[in-house]
N, C-alpha and C. Protein backbone atom coordinates (compact mmCIF):
# COMPACT_ATOMS: atom_id res chain seq x y z
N UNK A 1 0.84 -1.18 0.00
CA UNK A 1 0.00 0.00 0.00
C UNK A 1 0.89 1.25 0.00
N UNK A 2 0.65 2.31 -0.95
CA UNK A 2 1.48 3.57 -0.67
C UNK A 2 1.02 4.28 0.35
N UNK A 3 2.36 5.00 0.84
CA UNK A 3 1.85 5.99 1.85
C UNK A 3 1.14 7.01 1.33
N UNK A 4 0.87 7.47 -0.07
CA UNK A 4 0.34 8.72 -0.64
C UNK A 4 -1.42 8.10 -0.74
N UNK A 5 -1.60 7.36 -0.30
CA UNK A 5 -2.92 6.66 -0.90
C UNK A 5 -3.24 6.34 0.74
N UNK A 6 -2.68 6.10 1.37
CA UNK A 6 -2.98 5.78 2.81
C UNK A 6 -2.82 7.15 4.14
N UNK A 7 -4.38 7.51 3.42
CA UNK A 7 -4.71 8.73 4.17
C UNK A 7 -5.94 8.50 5.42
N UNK A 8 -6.44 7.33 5.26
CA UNK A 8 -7.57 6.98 6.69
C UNK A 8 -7.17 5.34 6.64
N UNK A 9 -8.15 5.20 8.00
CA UNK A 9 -7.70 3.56 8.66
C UNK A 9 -8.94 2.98 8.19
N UNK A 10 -9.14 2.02 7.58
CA UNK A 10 -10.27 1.11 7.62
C UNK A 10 -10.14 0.09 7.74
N UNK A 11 -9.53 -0.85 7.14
CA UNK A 11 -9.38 -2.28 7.59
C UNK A 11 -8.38 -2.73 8.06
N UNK A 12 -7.33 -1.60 7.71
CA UNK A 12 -5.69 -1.85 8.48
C UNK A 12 -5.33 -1.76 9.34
N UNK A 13 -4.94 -2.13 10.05
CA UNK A 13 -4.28 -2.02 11.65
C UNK A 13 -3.45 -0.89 11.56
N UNK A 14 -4.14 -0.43 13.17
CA UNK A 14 -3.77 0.64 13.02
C UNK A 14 -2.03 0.68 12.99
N UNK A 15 -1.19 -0.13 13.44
CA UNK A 15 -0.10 0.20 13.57
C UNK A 15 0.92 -0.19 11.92
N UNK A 16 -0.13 -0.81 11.53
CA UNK A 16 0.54 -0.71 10.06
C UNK A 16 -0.21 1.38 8.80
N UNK A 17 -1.25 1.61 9.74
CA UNK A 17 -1.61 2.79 9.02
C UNK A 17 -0.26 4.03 9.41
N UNK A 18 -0.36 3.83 10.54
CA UNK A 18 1.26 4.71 11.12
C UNK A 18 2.42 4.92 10.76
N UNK A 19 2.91 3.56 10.90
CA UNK A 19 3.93 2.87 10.46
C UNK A 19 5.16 3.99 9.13
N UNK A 20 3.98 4.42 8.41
CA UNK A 20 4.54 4.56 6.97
C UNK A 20 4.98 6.46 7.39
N UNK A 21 4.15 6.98 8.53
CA UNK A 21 4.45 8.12 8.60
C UNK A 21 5.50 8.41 9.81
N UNK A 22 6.20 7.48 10.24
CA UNK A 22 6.86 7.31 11.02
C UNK A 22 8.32 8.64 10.89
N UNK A 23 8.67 8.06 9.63
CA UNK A 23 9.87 9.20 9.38
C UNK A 23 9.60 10.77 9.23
N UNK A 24 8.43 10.90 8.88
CA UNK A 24 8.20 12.10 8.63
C UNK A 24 7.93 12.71 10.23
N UNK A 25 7.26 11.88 10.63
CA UNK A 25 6.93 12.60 12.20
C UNK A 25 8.51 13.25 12.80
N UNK A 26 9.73 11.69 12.64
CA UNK A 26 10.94 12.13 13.10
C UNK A 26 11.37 13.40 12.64
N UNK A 27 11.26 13.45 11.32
CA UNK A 27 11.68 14.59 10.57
C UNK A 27 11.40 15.86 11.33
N UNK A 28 10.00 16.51 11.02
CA UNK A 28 9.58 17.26 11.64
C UNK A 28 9.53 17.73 13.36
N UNK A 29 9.51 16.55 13.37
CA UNK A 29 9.89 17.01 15.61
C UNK A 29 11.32 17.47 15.86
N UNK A 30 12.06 16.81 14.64
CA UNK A 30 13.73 17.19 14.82
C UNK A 30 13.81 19.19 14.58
N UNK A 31 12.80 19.11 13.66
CA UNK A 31 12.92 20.58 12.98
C UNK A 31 12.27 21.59 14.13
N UNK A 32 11.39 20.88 14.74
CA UNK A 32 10.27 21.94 15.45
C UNK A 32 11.25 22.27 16.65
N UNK A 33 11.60 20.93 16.98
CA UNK A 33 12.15 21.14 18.41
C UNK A 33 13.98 21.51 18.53
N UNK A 34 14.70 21.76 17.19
CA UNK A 34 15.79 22.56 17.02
C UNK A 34 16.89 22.11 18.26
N UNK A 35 17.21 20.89 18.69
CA UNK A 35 17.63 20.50 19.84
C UNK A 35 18.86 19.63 18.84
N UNK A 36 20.35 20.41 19.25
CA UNK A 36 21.37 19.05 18.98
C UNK A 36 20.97 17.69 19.20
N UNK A 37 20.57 17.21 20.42
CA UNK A 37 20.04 16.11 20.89
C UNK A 37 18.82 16.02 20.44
N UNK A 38 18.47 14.29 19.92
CA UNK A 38 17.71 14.20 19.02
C UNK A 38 16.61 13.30 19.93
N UNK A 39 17.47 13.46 21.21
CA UNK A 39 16.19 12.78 22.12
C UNK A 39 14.84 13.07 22.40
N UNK A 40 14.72 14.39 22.27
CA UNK A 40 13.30 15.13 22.82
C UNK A 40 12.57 15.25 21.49
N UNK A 41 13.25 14.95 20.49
CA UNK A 41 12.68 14.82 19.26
C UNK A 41 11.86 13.21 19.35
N UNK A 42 12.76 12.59 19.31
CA UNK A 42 12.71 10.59 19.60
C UNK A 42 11.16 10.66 20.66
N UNK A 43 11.41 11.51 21.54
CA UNK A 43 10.24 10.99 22.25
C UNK A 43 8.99 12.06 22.12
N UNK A 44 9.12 12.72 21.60
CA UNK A 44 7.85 13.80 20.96
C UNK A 44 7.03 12.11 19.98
N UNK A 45 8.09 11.74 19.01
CA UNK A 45 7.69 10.71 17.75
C UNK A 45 6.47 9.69 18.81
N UNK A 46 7.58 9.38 20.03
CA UNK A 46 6.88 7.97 20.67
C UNK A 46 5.74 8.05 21.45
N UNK A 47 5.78 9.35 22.07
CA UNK A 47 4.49 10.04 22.38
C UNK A 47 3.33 9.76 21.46
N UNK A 48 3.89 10.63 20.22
CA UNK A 48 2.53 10.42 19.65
C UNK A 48 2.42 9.56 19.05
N UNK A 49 3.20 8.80 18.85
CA UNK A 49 2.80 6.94 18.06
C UNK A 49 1.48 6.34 19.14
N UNK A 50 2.12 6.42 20.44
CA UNK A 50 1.46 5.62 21.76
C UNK A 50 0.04 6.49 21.63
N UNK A 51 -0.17 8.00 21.87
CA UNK A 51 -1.49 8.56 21.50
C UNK A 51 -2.20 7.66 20.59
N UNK A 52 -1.94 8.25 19.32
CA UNK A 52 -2.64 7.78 18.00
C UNK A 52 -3.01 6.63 18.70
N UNK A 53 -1.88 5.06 18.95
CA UNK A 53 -2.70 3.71 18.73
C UNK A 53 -4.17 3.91 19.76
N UNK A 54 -4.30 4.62 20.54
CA UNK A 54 -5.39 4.80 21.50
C UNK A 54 -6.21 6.01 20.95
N UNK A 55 -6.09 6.69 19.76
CA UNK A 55 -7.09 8.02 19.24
C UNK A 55 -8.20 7.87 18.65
N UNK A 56 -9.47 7.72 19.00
CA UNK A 56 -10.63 7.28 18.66
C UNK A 56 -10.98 7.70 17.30
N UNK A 57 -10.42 8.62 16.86
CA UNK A 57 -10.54 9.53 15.64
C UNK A 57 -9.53 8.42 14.46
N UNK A 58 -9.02 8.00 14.65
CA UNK A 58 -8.44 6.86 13.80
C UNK A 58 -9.23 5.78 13.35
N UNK A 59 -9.28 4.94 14.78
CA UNK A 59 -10.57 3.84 14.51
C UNK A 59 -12.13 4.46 13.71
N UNK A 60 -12.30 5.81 14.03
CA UNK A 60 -13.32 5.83 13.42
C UNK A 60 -13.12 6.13 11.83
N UNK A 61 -11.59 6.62 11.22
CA UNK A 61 -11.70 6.22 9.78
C UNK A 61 -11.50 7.66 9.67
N UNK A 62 -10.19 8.47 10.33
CA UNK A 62 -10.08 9.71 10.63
C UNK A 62 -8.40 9.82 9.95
N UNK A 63 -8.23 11.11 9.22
CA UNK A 63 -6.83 11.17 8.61
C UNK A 63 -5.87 11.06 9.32
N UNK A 64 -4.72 9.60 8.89
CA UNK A 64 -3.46 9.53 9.73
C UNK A 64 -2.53 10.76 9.62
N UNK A 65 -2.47 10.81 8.97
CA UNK A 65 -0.75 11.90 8.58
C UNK A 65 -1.82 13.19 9.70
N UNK A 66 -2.98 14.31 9.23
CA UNK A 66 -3.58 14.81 10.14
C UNK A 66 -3.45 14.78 11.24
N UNK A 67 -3.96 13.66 11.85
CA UNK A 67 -3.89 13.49 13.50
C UNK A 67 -2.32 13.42 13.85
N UNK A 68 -1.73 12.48 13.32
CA UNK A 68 -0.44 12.27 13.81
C UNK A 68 0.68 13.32 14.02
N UNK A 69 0.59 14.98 13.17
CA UNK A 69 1.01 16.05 12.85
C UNK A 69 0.32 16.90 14.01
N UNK A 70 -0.80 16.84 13.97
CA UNK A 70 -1.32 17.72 14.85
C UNK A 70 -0.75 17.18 16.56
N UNK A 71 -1.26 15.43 17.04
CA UNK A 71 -0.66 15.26 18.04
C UNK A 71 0.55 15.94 18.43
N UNK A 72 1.47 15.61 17.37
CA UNK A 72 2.63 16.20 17.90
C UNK A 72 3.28 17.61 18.03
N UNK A 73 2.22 18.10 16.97
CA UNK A 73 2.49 19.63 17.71
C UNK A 73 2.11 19.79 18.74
N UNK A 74 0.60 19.46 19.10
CA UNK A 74 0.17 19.87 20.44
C UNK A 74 1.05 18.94 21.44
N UNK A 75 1.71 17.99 21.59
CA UNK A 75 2.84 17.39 22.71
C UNK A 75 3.72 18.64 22.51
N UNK A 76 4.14 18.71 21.50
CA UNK A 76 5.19 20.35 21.78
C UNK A 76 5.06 21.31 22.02
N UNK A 77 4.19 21.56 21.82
CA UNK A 77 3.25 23.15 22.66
C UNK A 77 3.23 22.62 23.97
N UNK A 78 3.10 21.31 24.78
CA UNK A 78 2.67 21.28 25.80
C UNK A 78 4.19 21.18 26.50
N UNK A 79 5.24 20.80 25.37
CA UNK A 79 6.50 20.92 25.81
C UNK A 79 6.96 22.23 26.39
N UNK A 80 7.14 23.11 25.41
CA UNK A 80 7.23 24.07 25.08
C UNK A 80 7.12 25.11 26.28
N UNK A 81 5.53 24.86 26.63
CA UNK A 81 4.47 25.18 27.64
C UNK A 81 5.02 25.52 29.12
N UNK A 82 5.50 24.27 29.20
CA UNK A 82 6.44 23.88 30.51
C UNK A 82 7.79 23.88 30.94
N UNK A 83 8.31 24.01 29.72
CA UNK A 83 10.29 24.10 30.03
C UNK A 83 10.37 25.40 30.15
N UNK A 84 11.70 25.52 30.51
CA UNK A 84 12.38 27.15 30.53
C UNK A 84 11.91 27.90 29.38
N UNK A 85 12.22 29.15 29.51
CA UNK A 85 12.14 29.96 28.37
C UNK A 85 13.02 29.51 27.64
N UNK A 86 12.22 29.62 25.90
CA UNK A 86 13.09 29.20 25.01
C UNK A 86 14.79 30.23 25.16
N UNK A 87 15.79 29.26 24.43
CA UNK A 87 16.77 30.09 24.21
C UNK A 87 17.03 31.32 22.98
N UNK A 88 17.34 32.35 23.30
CA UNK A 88 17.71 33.35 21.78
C UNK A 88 18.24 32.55 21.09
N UNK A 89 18.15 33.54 19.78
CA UNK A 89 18.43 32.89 18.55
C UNK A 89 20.35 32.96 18.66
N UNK A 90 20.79 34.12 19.49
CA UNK A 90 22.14 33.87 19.25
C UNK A 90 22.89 33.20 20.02
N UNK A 91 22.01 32.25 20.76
CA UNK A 91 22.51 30.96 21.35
C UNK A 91 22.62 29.54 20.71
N UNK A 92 22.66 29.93 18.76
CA UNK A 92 22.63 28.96 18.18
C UNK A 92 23.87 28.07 18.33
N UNK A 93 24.04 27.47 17.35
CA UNK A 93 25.20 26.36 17.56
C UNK A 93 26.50 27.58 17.09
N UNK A 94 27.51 27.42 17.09
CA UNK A 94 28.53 28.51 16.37
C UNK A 94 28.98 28.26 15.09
N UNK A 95 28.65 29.48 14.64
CA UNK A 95 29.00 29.15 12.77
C UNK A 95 30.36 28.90 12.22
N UNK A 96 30.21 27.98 11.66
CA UNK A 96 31.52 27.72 11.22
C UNK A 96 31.38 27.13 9.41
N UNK A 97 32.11 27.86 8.80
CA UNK A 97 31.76 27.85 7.29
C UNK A 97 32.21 27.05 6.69
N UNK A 98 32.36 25.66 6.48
CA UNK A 98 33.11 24.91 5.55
C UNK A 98 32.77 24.89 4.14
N UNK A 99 31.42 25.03 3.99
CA UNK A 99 31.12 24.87 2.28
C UNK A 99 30.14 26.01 2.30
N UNK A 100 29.16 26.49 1.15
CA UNK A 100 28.33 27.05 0.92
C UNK A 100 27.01 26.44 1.35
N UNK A 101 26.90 24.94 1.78
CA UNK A 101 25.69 23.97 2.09
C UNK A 101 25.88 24.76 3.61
N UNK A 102 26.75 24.68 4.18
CA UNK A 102 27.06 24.84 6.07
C UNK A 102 26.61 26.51 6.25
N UNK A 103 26.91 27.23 5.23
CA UNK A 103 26.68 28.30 5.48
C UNK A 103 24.86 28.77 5.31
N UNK A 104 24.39 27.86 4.49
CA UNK A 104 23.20 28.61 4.28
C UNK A 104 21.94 27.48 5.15
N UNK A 105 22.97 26.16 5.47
CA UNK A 105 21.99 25.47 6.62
C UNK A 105 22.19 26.18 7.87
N UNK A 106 23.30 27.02 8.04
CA UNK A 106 23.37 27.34 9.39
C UNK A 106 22.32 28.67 9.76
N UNK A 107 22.38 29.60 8.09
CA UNK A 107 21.59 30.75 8.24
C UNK A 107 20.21 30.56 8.13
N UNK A 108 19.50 29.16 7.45
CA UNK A 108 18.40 29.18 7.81
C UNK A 108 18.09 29.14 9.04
N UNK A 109 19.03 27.90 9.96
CA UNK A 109 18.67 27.36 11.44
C UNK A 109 18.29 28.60 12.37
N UNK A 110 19.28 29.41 12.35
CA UNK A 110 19.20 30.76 12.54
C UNK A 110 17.70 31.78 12.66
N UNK A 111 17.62 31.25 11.06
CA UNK A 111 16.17 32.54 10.70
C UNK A 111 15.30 31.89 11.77
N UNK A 112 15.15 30.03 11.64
CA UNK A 112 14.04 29.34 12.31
C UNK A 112 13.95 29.41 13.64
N UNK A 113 15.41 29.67 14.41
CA UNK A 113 15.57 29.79 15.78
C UNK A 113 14.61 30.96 16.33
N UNK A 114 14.71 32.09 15.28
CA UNK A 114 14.50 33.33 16.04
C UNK A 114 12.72 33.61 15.49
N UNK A 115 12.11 32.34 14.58
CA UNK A 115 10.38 32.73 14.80
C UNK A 115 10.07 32.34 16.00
N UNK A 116 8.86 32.74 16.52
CA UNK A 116 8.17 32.70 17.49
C UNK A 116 7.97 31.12 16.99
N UNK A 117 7.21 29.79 17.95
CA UNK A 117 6.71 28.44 17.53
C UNK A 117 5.68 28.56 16.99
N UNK A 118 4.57 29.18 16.97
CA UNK A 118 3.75 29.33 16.42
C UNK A 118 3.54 29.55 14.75
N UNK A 119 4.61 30.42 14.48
CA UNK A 119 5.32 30.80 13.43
C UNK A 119 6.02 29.80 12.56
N UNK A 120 6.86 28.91 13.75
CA UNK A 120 7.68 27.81 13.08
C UNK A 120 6.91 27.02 12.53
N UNK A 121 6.38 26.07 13.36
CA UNK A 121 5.22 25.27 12.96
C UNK A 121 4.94 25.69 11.38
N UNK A 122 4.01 26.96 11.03
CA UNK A 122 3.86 26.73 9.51
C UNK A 122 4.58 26.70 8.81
N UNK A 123 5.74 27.07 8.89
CA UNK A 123 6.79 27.21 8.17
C UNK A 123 7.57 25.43 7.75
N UNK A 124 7.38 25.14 8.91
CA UNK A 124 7.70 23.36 8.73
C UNK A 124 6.99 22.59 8.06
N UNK A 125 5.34 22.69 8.53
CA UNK A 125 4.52 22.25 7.43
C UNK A 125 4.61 22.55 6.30
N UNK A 126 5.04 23.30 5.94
CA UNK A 126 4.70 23.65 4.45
C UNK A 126 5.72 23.53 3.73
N UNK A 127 7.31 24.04 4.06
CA UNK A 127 8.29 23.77 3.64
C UNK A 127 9.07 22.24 3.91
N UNK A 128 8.96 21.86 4.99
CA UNK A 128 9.52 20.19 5.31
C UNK A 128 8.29 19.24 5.12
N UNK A 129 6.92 19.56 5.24
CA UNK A 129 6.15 18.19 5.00
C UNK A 129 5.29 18.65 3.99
N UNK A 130 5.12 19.76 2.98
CA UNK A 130 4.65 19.91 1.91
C UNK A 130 3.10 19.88 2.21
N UNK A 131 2.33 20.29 2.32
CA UNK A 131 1.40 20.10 3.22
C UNK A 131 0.79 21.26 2.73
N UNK A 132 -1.05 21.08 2.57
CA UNK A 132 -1.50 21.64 1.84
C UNK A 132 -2.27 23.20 2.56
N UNK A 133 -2.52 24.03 2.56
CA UNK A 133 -2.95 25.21 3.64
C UNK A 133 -4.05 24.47 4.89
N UNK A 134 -5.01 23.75 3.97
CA UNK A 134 -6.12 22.99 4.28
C UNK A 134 -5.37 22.43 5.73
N UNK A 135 -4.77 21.02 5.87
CA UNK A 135 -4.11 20.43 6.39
C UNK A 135 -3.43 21.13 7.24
N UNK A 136 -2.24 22.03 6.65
CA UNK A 136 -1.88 22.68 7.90
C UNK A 136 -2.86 23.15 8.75
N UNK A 137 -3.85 23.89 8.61
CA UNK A 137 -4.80 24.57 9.16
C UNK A 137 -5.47 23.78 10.59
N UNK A 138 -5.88 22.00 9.60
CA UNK A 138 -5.99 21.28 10.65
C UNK A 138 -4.94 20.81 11.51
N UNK A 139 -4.13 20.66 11.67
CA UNK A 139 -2.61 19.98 12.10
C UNK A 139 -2.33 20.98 13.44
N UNK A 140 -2.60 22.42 13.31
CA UNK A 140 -2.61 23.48 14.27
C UNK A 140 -3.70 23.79 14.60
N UNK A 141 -4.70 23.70 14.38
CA UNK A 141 -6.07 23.43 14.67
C UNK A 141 -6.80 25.11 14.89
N UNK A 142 -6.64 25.78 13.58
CA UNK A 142 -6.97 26.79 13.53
C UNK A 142 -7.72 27.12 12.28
N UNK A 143 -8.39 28.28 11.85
CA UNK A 143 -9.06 28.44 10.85
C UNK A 143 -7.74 28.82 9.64
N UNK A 144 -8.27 28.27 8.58
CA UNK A 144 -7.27 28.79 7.41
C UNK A 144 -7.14 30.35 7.37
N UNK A 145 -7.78 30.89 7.69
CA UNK A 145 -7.28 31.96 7.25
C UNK A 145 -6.31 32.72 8.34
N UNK A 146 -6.31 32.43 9.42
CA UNK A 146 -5.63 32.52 10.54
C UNK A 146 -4.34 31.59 10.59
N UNK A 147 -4.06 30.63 9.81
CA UNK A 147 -2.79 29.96 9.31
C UNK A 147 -2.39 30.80 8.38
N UNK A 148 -3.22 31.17 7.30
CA UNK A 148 -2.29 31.78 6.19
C UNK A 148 -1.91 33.24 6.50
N UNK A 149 -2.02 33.79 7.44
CA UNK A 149 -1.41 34.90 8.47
C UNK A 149 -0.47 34.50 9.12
N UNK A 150 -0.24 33.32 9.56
CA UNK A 150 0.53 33.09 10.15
C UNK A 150 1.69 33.15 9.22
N UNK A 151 1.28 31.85 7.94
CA UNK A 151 2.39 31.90 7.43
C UNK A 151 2.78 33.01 6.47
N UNK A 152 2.48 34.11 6.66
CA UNK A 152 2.75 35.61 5.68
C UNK A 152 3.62 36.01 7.07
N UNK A 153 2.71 36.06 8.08
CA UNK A 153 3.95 36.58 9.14
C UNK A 153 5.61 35.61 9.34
N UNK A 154 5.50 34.73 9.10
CA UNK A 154 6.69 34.08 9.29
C UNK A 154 7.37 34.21 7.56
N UNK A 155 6.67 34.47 6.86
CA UNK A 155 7.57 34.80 5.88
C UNK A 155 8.37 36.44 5.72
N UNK A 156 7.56 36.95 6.45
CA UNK A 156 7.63 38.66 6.37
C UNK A 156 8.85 38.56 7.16
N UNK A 157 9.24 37.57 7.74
CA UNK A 157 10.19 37.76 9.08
C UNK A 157 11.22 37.37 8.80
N UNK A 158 11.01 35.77 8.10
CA UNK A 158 12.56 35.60 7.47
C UNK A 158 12.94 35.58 6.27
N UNK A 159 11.92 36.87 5.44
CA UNK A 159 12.38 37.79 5.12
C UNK A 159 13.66 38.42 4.96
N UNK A 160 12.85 39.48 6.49
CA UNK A 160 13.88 40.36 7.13
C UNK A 160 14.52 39.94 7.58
N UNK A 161 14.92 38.87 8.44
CA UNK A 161 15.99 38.13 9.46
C UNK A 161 17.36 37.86 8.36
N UNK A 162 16.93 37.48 6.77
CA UNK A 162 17.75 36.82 5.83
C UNK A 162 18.24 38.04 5.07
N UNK A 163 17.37 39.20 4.98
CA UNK A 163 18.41 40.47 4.67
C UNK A 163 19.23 41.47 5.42
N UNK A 164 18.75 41.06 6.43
CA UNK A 164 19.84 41.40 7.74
C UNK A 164 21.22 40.45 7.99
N UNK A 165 20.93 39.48 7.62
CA UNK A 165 21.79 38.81 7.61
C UNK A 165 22.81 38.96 6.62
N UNK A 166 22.30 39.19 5.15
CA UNK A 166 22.97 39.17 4.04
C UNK A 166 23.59 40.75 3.76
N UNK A 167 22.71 41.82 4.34
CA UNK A 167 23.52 43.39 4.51
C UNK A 167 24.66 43.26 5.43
N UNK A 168 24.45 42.47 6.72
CA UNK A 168 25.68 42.01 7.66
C UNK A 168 26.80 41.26 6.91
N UNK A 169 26.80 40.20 6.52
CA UNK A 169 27.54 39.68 5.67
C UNK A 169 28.45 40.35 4.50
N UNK A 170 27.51 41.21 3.39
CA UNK A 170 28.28 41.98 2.71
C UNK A 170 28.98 42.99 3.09
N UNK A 171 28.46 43.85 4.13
CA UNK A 171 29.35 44.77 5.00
C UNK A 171 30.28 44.66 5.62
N UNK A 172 30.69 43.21 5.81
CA UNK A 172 31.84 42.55 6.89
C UNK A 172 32.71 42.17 5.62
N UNK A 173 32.39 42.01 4.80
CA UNK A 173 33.18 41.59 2.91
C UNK A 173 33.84 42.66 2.07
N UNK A 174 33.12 44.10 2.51
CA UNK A 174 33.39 44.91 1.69
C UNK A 174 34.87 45.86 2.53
N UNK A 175 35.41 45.99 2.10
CA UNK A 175 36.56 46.91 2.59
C UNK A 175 35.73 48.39 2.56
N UNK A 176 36.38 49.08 3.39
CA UNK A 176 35.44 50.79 3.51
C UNK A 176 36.70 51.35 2.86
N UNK A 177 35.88 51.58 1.94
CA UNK A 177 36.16 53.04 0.44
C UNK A 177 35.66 54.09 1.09
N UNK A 178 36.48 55.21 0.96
CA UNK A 178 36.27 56.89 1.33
C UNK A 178 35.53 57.27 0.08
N UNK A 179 34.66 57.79 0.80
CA UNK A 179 33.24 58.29 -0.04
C UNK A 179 33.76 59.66 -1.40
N UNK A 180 33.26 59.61 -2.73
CA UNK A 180 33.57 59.95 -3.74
C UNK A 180 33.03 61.47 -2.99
N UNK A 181 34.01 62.57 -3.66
CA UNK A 181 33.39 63.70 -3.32
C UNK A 181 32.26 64.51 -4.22
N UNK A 182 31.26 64.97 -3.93
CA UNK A 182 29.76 65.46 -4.42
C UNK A 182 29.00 64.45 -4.53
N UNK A 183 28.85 63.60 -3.59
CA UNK A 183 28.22 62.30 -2.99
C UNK A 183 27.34 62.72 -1.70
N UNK A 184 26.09 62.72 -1.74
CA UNK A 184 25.06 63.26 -0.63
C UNK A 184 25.22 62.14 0.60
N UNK A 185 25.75 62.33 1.79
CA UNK A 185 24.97 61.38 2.88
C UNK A 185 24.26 62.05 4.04
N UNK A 186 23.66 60.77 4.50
CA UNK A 186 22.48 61.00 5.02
C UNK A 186 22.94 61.55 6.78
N UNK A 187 22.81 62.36 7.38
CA UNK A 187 23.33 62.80 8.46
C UNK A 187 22.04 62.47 9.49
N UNK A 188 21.72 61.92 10.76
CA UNK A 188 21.01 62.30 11.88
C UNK A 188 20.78 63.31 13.10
């Protein structure tokens, strides 16, 4: 059975309907929850595996990938909820540039560190699990049109976070040239 075709439970057990969305859950909890350690990710996954096999909304013939996305956001909100304040964004890992891949995985991690979760979340759905507005909408359990705000606000942001970054960058590249004379600047 494909996983693209295996969108509700009916005659399958449930732990073979799961089963197939297994990696993607990993995927995404790794992304949401931005943790070197991939443990709190590992057990966000097992959390909601153990939910689901007990989610009445399954047995009754209710969307896996859906429920299983949404569980685990809401376990991370409830994470979230309860730990310390998150850390700033410039408590990321420390940049270190070996290729052009390191540099622009590190500046996304970056942009993602510094949305609000609420923010992240759509941004994951849509960019790491491809995921349709609809779906996201349910997965966070909000009205679409209140997702697709969301995700304009998290785009508006890293955005700006990625041209701040990239004016920083070129400014640290450029050697300072003494300004051509009959050249206007801007004084405060």
């Amino acid at each position: 059975m494909e996983v693209g075709l295996l969108s509700t439970v009916r005659s399958v057990s449930l732990r073979d309907a799961i089963t197939p969305f297994v990696a993607g859950l990993r995927r995404y909890a790794r992304a949401l929850v931005m943790e070197p350690d991939a443990c709190i990710a590992e057990d966000l996954v097992q959390q909601t595996v153990a939910r689901a096999l007990k989610d009445e909304r399954l047995r009754r013939g209710g969307n896996v990938r859906l429920i299983l996305y949404s569980t685990l956001t809401s376990l991370n909100r409830s994470r979230v909820r309860g730990a310390s304040p998150a850390r700033p964004p410039s408590s990321a890992a420390p940049f270190v540039a070996h290729s052009p891949e390191t540099v622009s995985l590190s500046r996304i991690e970056r942009s993602l560190l510094a949305l609000p979760s609420d923010l992240r979340e759509v941004v994951l759905l849509a960019a790491l699990e491809r995921m349709t507005y609809e779906e996201m909408a349910d997965v966070i359990e909000v009205p679409t049109a209140t997702m697709l705000a969301r995700l304009s606000r998290a785009r508006d942001e890293l955005r700006v976070h990625f041209n701040g970054t990239i004016a920083q960058l070129s400014a640290a590249r450029r050697p300072s040239q003494p300004r051509a004379s009959g050249h206007l600047r801007l004084v405060k």
